[in-house]
C-alpha atoms as a PDB file:
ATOM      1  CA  UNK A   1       0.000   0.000   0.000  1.00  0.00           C
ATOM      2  CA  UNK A   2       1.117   3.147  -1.051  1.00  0.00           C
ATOM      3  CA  UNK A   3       0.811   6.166   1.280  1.00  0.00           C
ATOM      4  CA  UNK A   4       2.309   9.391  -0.187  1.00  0.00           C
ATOM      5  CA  UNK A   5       0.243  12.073  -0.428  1.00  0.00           C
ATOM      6  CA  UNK A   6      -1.829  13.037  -3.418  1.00  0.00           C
ATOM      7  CA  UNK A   7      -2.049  16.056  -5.972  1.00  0.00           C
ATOM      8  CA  UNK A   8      -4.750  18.137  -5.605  1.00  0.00           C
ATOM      9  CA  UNK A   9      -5.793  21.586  -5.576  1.00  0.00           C
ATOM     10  CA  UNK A  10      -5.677  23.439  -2.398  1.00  0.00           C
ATOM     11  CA  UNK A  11      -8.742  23.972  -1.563  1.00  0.00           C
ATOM     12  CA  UNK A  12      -9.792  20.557  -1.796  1.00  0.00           C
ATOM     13  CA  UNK A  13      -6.439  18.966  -0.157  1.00  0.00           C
ATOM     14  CA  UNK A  14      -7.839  18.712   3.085  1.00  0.00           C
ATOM     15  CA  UNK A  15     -10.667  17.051   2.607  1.00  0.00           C
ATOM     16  CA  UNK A  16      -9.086  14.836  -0.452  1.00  0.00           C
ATOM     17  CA  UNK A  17      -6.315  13.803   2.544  1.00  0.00           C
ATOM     18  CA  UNK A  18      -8.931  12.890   5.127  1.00  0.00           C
ATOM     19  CA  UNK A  19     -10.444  10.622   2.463  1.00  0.00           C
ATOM     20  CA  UNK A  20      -7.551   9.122   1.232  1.00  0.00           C
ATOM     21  CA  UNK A  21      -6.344   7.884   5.133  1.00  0.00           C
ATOM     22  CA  UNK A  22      -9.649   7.055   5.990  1.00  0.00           C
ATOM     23  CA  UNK A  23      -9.427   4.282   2.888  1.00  0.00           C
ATOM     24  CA  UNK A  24      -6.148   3.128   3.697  1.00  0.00           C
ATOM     25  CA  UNK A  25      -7.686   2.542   7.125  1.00  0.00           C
ATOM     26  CA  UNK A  26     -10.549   0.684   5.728  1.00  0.00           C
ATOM     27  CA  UNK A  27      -7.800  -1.121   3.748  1.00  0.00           C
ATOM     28  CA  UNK A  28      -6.090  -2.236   6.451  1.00  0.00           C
ATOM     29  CA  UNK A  29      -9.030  -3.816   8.437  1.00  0.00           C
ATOM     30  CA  UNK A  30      -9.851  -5.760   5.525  1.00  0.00           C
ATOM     31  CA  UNK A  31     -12.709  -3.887   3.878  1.00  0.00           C
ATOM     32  CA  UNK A  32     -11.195  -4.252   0.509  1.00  0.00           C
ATOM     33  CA  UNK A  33     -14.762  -2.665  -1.342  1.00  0.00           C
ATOM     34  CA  UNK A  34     -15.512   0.043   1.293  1.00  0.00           C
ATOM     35  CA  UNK A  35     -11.808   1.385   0.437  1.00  0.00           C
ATOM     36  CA  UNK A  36     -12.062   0.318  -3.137  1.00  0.00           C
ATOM     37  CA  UNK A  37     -15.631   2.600  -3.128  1.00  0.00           C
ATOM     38  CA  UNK A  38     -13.610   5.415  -1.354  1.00  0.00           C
ATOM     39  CA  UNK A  39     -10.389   5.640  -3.420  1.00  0.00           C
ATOM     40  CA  UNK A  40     -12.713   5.814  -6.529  1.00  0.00           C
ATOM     41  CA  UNK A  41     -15.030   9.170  -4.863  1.00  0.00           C
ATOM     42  CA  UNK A  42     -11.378  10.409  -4.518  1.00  0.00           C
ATOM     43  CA  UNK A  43     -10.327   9.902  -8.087  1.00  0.00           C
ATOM     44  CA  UNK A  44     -13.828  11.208  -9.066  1.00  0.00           C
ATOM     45  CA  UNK A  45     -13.560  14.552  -7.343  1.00  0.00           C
ATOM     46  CA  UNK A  46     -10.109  14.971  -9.800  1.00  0.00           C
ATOM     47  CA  UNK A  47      -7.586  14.187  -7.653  1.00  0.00           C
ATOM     48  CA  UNK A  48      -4.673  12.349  -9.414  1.00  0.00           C
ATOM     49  CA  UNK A  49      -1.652  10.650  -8.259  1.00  0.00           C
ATOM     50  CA  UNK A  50       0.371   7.478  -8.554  1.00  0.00           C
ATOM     51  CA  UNK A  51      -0.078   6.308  -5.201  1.00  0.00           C
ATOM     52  CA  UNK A  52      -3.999   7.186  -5.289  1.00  0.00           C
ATOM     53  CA  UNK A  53      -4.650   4.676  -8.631  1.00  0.00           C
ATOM     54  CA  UNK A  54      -1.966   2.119  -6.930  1.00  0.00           C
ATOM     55  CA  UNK A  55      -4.019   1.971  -3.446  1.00  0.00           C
ATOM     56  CA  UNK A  56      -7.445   1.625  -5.611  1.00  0.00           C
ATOM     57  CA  UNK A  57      -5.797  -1.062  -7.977  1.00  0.00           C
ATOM     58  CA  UNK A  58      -4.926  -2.786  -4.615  1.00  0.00           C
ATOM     59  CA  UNK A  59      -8.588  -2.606  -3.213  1.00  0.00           C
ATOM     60  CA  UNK A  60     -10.451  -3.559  -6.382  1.00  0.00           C
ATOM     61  CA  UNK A  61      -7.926  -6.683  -6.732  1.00  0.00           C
ATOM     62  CA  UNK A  62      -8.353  -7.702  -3.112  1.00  0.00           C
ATOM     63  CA  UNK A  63     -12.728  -7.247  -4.419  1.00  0.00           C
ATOM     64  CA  UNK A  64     -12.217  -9.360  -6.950  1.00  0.00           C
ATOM     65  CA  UNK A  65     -12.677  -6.953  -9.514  1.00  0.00           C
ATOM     66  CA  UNK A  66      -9.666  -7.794 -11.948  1.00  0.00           C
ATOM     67  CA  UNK A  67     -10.402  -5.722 -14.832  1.00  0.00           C
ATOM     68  CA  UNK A  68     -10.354  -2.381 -12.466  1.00  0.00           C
ATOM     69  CA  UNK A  69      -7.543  -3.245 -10.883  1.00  0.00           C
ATOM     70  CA  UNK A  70      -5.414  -3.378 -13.589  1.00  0.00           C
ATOM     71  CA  UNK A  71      -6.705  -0.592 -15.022  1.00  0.00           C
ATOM     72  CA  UNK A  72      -6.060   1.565 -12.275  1.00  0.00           C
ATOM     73  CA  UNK A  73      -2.331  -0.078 -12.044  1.00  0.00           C
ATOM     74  CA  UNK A  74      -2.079   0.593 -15.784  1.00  0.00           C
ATOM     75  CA  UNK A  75      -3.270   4.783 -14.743  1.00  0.00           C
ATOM     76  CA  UNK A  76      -1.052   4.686 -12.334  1.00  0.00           C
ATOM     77  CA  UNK A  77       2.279   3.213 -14.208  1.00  0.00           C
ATOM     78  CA  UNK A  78       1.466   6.143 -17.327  1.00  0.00           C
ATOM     79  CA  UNK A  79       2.006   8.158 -14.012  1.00  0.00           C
ATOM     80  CA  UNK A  80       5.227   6.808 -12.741  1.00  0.00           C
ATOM     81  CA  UNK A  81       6.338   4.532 -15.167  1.00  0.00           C
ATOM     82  CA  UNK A  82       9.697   3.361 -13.478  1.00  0.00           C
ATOM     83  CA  UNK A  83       7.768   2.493 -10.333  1.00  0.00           C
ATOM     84  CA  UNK A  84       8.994  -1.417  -9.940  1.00  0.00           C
ATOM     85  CA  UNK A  85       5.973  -2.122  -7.451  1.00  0.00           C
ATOM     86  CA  UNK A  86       3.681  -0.724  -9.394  1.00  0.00           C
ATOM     87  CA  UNK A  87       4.763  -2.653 -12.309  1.00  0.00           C
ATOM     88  CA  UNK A  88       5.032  -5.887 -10.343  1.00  0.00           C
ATOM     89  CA  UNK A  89       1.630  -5.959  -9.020  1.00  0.00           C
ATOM     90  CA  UNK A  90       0.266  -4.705 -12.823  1.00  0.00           C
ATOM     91  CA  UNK A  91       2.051  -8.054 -14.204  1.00  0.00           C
ATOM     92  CA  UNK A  92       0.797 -10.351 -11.252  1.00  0.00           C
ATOM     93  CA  UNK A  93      -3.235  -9.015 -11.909  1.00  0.00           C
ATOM     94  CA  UNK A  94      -2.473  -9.519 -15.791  1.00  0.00           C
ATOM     95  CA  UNK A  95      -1.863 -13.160 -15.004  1.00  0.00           C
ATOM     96  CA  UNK A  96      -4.853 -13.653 -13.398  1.00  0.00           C
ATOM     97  CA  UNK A  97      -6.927 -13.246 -16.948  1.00  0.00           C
ATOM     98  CA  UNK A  98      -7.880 -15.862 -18.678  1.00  0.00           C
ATOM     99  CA  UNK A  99      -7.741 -16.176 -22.348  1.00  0.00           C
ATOM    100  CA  UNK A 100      -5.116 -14.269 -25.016  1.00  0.00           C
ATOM    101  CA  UNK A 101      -3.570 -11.097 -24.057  1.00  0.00           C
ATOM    102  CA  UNK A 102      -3.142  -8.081 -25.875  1.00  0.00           C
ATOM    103  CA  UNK A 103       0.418  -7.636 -27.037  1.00  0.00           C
ATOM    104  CA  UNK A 104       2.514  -4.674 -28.649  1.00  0.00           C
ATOM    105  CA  UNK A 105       3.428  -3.958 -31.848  1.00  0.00           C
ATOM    106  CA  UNK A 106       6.658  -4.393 -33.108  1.00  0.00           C
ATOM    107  CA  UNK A 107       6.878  -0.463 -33.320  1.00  0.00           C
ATOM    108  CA  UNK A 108       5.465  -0.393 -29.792  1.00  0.00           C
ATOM    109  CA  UNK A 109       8.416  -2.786 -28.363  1.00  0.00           C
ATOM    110  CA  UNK A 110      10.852  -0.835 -30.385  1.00  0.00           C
ATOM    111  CA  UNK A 111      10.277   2.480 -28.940  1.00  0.00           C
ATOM    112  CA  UNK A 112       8.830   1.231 -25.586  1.00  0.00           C
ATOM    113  CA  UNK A 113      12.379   3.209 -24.188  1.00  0.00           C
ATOM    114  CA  UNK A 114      10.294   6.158 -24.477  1.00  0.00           C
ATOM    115  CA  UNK A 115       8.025   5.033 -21.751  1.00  0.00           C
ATOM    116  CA  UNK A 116      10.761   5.338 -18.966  1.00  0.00           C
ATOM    117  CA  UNK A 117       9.372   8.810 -19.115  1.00  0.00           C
ATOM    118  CA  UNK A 118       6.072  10.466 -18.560  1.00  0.00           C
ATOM    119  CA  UNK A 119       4.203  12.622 -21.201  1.00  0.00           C
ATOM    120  CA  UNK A 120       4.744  15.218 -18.766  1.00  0.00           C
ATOM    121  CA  UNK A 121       8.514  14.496 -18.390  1.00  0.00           C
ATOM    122  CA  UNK A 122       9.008  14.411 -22.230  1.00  0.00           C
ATOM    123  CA  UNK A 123       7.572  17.991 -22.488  1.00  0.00           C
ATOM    124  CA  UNK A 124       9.500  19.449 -19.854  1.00  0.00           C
ATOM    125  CA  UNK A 125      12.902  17.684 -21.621  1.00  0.00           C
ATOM    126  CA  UNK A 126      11.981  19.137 -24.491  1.00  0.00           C
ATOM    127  CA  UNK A 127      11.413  22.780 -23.356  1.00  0.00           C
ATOM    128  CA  UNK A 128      14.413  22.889 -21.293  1.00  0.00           C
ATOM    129  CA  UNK A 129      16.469  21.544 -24.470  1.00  0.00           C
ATOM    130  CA  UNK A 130      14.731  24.003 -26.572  1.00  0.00           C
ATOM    131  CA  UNK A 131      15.217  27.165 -24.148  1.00  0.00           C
ATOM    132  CA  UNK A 132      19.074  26.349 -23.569  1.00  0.00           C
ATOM    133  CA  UNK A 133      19.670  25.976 -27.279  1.00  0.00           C
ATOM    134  CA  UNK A 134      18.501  29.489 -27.913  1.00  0.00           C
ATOM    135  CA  UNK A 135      19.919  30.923 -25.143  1.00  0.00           C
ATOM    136  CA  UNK A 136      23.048  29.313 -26.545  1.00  0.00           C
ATOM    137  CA  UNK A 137      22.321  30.887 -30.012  1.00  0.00           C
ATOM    138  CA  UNK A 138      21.479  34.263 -28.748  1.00  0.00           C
ATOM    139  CA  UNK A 139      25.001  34.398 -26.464  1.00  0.00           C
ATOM    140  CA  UNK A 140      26.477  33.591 -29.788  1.00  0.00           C
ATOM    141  CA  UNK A 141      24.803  36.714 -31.184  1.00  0.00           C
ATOM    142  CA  UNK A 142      25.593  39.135 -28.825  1.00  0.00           C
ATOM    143  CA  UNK A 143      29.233  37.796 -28.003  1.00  0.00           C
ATOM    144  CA  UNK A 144      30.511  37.072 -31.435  1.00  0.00           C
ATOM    145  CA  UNK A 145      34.116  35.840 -29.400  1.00  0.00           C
ATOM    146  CA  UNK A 146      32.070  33.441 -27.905  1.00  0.00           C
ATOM    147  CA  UNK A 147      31.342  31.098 -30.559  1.00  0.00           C
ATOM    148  CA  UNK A 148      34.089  29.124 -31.069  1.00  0.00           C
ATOM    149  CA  UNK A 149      33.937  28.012 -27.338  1.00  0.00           C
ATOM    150  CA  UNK A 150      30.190  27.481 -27.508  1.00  0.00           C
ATOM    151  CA  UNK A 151      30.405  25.987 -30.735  1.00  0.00           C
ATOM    152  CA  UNK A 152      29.903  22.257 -29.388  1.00  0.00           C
ATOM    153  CA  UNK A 153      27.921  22.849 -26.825  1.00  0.00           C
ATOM    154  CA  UNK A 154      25.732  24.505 -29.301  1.00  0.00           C
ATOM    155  CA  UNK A 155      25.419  21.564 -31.626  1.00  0.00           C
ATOM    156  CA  UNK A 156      24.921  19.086 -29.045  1.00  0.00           C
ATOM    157  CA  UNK A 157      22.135  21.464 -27.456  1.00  0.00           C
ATOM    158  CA  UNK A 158      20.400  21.857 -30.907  1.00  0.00           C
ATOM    159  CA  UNK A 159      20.866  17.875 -31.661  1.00  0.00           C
ATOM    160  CA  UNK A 160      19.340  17.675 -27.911  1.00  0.00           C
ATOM    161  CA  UNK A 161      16.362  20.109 -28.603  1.00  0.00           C
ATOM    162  CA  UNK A 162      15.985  18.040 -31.818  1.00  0.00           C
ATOM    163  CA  UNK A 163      15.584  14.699 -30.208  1.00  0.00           C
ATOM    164  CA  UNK A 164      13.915  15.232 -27.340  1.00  0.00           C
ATOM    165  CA  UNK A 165      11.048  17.369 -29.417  1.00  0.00           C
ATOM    166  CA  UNK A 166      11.152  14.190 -31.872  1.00  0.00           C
ATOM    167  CA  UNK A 167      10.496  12.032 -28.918  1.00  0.00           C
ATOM    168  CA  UNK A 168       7.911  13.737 -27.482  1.00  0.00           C
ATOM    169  CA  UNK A 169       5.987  14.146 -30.754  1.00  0.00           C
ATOM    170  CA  UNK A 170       5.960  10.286 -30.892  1.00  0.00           C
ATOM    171  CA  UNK A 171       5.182   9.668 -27.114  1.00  0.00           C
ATOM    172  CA  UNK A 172       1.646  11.938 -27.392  1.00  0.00           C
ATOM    173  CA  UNK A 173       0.967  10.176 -30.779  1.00  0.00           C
ATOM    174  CA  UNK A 174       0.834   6.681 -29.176  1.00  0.00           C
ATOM    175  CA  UNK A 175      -0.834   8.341 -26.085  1.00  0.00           C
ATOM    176  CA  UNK A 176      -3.424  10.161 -27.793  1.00  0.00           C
ATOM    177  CA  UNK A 177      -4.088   7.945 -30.377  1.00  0.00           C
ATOM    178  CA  UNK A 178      -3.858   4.195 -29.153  1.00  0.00           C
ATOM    179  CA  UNK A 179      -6.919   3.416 -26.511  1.00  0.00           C
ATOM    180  CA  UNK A 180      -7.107  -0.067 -24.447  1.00  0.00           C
ATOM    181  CA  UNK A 181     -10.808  -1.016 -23.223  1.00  0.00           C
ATOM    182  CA  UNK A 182      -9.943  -3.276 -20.478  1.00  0.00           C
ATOM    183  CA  UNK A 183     -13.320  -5.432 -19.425  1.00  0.00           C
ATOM    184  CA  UNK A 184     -14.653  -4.799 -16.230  1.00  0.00           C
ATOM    185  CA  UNK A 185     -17.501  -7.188 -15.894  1.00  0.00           C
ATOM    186  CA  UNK A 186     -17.179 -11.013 -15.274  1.00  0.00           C
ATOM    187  CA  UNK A 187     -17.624 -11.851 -19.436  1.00  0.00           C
ATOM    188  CA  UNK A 188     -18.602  -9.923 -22.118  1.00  0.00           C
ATOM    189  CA  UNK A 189     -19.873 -11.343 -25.070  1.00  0.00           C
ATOM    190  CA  UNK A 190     -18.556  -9.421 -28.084  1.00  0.00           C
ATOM    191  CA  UNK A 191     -20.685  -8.940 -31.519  1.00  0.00           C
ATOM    192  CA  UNK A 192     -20.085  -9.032 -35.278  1.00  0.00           C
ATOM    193  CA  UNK A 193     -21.776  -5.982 -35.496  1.00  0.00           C
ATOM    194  CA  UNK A 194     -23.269  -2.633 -32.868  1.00  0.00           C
ATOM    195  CA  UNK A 195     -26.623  -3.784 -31.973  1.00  0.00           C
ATOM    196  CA  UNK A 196     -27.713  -6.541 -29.986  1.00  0.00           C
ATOM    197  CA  UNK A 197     -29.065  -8.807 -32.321  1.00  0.00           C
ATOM    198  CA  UNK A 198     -25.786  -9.211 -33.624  1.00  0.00           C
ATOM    199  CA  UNK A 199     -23.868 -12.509 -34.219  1.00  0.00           C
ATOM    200  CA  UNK A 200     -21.637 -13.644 -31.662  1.00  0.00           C
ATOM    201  CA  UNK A 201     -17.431 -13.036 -32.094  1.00  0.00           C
ATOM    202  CA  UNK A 202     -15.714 -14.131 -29.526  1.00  0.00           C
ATOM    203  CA  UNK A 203     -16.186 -14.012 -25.295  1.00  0.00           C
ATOM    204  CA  UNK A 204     -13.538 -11.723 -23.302  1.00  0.00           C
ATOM    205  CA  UNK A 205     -13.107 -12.223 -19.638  1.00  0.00           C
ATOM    206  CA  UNK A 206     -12.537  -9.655 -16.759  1.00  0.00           C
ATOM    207  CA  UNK A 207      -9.825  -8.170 -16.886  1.00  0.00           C
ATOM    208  CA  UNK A 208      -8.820  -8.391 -20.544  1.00  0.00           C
ATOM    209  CA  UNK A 209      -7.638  -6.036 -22.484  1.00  0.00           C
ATOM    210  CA  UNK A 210      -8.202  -4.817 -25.834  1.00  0.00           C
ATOM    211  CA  UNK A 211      -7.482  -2.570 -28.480  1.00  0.00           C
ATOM    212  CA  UNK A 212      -9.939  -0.537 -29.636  1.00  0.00           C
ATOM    213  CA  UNK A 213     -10.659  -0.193 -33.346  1.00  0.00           C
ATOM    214  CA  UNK A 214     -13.485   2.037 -34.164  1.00  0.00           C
ATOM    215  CA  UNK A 215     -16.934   4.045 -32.051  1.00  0.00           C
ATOM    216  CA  UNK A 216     -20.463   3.663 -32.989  1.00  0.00           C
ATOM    217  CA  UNK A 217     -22.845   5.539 -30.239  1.00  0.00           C
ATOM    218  CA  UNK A 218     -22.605   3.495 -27.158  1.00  0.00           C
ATOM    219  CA  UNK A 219     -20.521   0.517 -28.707  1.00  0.00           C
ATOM    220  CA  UNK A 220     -16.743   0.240 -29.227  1.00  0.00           C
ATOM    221  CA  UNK A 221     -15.315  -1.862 -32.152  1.00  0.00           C
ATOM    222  CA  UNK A 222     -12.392  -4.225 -30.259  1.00  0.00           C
ATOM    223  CA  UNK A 223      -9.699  -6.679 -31.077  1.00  0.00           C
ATOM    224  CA  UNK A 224      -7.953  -8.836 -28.887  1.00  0.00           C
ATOM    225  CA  UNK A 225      -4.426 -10.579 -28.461  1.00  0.00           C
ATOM    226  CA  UNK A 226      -5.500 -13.503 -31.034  1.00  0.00           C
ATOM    227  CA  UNK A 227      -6.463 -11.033 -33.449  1.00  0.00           C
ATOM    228  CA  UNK A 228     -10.353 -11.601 -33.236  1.00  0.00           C
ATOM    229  CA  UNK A 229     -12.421  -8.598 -33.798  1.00  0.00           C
ATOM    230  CA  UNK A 230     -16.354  -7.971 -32.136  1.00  0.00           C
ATOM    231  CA  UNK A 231     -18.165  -4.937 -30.758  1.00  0.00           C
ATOM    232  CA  UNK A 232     -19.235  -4.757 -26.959  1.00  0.00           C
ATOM    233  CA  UNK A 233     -21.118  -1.658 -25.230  1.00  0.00           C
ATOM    234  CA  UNK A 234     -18.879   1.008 -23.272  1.00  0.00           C
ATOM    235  CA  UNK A 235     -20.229   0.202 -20.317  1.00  0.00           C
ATOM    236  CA  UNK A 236     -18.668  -3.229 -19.908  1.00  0.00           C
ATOM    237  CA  UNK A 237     -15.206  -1.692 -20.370  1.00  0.00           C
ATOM    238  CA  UNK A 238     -12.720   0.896 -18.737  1.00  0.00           C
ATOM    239  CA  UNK A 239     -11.285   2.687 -21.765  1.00  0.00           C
ATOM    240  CA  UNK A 240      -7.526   3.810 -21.253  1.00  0.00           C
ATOM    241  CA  UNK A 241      -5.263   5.863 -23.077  1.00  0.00           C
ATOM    242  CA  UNK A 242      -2.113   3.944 -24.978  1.00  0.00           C
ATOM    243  CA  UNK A 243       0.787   3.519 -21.999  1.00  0.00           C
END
């Protein structure tokens, strides 16, 4: 169980901090949904933090309810992605699922060395690269004597500014445009097509998670780790940003 505290405005902190100990507290005596209900008012209210997501994930797995759990563990690694216990527990509630997982691309294993950082941490790299290369330029500018000495730190800030702005282009890409519906209910019962009547495609079990394809009002179009392709309603899933 994770106990740092929380981000949150400050008007709500103290309130959001009397919550969050009171569901570690219910935690800890073994009232896994009480805290699991708790964490999740908390997270509602817009409070956001790694440790928040990692004590819900906790509760919901201790409920039984796989296919929150590891989406809140999944919320909370995009938050601190070199977190090892975070990670650990994410892997051990993926094992838990029953039938074929979901697994990366070739481009997504390739490049997954760009999730050792945050979204956030790849756009603060990438301003601080950018603002020291033109400070570098300007000092060039006004001190003319000056650029032979700065000459390689110069290069190596632009190649720096280049990179890092190359790398965070690609990181919100995959963020913004890769979404995982992880299943939340016991089974779900995917369809050929958006409507009811529909034929059966394939079953998913809690937990799951898949790739989502296309929208259609209230359904999402999904694929799985097999390669199998249905519709299911929103409801039945948690949909997730790519990680």
């Amino acid at each position: 169980m994770a106990t740092a505290w929380i981000f949150t405005g400050s008007a709500m902190a103290a309130d959001t901090s009397t919550e969050f100990n009171a569901a570690n507290k219910l935690y800890a005596e073994g009232k896994f949904a009480d805290a699991a209900d708790t964490y999740k008012k908390i997270l509602q209210s817009g409070a956001v933090s790694p440790a928040l997501y990692f004590n819900y994930g906790n509760a919901e797995f201790k409920s039984g309810n796989l296919g929150r759990a590891i989406a809140a563990y999944r919320q909370a690694a995009q938050l601190t992605p070199r977190d090892a216990e975070v990670r650990a527990n994410l892997d051990f509630a993926r094992n838990q699922v029953q039938g074929p997982m979901l697994r990366e691309s070739r481009w997504s294993r390739s490049a997954g060395w760009l999730g050792l950082l945050t979204l956030n941490e790849w756009t603060g790299l990438a301003v601080v690269a950018f603002w020291l290369m033109f400070a570098l330029l300007v000092a060039r500018q006004i001190r003319p004597s000056l650029k032979t000495a700065l000459g390689g730190f110069t290069r190596g800030a632009v190649a720096v500014a280049i990179l890092s702005c190359a790398c965070l282009g690609v990181n919100a890409a995959i963020h913004f445009s890769k979404q995982t519906a992880v299943v939340v209910v016991p089974d779900v019962t995917t369809r050929s097509g958006p409507f009811e009547e529909a034929q059966s495609a394939f079953t998913a079990h809690n937990g799951a998670e898949l790739a989502v394809l296309d929208r259609r009002d209230n359904w999402l179009q999904v694929t799985d780790g097999s390669g199998r392709i249905g519709w299911l309603q929103r409801p039945q899933v948690e949909i997730l940003p790519g990680s």
